[in-house]
Protein backbone atom coordinates (compact mmCIF):
# COMPACT_ATOMS: atom_id res chain seq x y z
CA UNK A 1 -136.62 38.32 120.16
CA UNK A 2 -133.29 37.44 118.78
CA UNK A 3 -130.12 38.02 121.34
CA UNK A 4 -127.94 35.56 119.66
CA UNK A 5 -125.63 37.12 116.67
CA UNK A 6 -124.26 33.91 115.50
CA UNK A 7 -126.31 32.03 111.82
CA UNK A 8 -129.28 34.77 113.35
CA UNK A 9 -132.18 35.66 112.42
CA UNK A 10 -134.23 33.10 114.08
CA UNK A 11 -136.65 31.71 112.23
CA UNK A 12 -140.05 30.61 114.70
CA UNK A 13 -143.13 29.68 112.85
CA UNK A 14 -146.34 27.60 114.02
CA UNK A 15 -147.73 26.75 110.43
CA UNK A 16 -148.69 22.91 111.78
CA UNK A 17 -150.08 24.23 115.10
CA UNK A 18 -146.25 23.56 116.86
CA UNK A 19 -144.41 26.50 117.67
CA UNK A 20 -140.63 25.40 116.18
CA UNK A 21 -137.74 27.51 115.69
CA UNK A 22 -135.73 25.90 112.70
CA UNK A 23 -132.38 28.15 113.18
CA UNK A 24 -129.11 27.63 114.83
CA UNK A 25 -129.18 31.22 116.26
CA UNK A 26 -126.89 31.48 119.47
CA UNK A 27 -123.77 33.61 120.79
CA UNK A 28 -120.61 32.45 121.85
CA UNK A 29 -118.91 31.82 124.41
CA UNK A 30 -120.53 28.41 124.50
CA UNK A 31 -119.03 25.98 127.28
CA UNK A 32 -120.85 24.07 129.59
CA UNK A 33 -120.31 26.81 132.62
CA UNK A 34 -121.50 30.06 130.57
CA UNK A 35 -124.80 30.90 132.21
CA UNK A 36 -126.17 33.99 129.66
CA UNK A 37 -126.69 31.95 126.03
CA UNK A 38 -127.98 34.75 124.25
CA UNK A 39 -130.33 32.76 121.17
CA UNK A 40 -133.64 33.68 121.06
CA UNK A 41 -137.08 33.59 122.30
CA UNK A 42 -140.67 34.17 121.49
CA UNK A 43 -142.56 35.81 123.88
CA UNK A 44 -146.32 35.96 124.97
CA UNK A 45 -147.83 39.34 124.86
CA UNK A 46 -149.94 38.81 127.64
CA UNK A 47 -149.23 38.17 131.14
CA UNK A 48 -147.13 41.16 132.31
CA UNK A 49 -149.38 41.02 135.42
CA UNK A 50 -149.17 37.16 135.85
CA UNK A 51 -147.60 36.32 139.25
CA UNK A 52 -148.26 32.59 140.43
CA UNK A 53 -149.10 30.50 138.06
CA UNK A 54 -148.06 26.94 136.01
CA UNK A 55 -146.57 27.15 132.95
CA UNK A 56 -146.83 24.17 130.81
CA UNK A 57 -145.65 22.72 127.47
CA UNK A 58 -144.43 19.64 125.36
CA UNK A 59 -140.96 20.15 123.99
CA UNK A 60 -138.63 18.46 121.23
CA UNK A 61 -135.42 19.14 119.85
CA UNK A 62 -133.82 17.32 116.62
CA UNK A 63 -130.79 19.25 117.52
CA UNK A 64 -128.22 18.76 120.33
CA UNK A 65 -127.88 22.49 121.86
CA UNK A 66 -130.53 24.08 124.28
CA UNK A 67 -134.01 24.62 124.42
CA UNK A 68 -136.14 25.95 127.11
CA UNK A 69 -138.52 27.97 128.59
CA UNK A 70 -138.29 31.50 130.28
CA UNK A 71 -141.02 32.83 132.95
CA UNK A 72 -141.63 35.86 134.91
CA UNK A 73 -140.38 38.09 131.80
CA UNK A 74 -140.40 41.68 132.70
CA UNK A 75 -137.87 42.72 129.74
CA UNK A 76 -134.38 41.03 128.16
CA UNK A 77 -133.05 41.74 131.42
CA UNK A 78 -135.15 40.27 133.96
CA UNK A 79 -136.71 36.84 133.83
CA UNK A 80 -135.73 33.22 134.89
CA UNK A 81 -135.04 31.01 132.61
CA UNK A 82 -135.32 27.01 132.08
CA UNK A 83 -133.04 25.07 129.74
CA UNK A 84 -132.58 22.11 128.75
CA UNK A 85 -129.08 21.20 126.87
CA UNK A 86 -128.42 17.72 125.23
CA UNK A 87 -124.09 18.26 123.84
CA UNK A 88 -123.32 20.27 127.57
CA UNK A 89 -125.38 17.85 129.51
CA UNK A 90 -127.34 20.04 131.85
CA UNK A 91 -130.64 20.93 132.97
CA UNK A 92 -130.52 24.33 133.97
CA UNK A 93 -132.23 26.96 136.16
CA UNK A 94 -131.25 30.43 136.18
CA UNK A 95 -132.18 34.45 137.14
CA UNK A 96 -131.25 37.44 135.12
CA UNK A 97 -131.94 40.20 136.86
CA UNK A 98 -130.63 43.51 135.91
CA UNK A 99 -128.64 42.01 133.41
CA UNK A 100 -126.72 40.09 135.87
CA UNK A 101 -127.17 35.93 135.71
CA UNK A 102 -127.37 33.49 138.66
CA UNK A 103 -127.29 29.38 138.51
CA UNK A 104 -130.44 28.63 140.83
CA UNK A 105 -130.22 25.04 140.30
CA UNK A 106 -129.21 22.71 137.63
CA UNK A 107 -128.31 18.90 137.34
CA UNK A 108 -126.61 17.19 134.79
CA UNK A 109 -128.82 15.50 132.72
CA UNK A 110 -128.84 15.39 128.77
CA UNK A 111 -132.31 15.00 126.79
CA UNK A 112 -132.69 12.51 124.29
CA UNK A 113 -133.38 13.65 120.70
CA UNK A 114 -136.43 13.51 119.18
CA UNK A 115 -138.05 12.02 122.47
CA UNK A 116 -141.19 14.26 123.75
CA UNK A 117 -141.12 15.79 127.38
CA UNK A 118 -143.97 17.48 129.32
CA UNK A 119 -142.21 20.47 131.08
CA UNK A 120 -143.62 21.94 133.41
CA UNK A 121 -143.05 25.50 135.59
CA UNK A 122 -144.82 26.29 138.72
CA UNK A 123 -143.90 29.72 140.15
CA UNK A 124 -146.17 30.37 143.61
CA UNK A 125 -144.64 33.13 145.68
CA UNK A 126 -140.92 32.69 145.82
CA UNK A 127 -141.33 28.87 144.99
CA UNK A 128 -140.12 27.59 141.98
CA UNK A 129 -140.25 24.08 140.53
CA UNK A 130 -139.78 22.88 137.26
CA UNK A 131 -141.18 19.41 136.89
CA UNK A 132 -140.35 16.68 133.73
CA UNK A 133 -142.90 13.86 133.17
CA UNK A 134 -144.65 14.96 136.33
CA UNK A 135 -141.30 14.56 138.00
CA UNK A 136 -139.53 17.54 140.02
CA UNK A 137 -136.30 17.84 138.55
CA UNK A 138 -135.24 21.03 139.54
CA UNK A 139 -136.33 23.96 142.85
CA UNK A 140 -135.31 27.12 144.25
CA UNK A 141 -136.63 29.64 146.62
CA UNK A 142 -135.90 33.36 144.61
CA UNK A 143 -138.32 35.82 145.15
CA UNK A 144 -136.61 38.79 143.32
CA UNK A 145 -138.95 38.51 140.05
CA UNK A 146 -142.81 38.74 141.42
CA UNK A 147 -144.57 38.88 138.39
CA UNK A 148 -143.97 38.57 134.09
CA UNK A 149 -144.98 36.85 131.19
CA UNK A 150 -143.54 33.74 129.14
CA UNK A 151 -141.61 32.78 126.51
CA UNK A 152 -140.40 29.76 124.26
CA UNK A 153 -136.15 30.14 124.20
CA UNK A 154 -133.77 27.92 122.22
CA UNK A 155 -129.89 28.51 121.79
CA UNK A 156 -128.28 27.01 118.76
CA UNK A 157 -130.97 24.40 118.65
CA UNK A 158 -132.12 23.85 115.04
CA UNK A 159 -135.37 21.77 115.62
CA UNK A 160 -136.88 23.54 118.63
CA UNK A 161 -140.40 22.16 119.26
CA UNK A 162 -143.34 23.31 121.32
CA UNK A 163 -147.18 22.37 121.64
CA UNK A 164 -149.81 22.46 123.86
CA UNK A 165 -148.68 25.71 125.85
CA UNK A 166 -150.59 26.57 128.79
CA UNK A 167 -150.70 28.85 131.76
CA UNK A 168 -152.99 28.30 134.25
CA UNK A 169 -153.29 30.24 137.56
CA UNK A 170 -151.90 28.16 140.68
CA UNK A 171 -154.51 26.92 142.98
């Protein structure tokens, strides 16, 4: 799903067995404090019916710009979202619901290029955690968004990677 406008289409392919998304698709504005970042994101077309589960995955970026994860996907208008930005140094949490964006949490901590992270998501009721290395990083208590699928999201990151995606039910 491409939201970004800007050097777009996207261009996502898993020809080594890596999902990677090798264009520098985004939207502007782009400073540090702009919570949307429209790039783009490929979704799993299961799990409309997931509700608590952990989401997990290796990313990479070659690039400087964001990469991340979104979970509980209903639509383009309702899902939180995970990123991950190296040039605005930030680790982000955020909702969109209804089309309207919230910061949940966020500190601000850049990722170093080329260097490979386990991330992972744990959404149990109206608990969220995102967790780096095993390490929580980031919570928040939001329990507007019950139940949706995943996706792989990246905002004018050329040199998105991510392998060994898994979703397992909490428990």
């Amino acid at each position: 799903m491409d939201e970004g406008t800007t050097n777009a289409p996207s261009a996502w392919s898993a020809a080594t067995g890596t999902m990677i998304q090798n264009s520098n698709i985004l939207s502007f504005p782009s400073g540090a404090s702009v919570l949307p970042k429209p790039g783009t994101y490929a979704q799993s077309d299961a799990g409309a019916a997931w509700t608590d589960y952990v989401f997990s995955t290796t990313i990479r970026s070659n690039d400087d710009d964001a990469l991340g994860v979104m979970f509980r996907l209903q639509d383009s208008s309702n899902y939180y979202r995970f990123s991950w930005d190296q040039q605005r140094p930030s680790r982000r949490l955020v909702k969109q619901l209804g089309g309207s964006f919230t910061l949940l949490a966020e500190d601000p901590v850049p990722y170093v290029s080329g260097q490979v992270y386990n991330l992972e998501i744990t959404v149990d009721g109206a608990t969220i955690e995102v967790r780096i290395d095993g390490v929580l990083i980031l919570s928040a208590i939001d329990g507007d968004l019950a139940s949706g699928t995943i996706a792989l999201y990246s905002w004018g990151n050329q040199g998105s990677e991510f392998d060994n995606i898994l979703v397992e039910p909490v428990g």
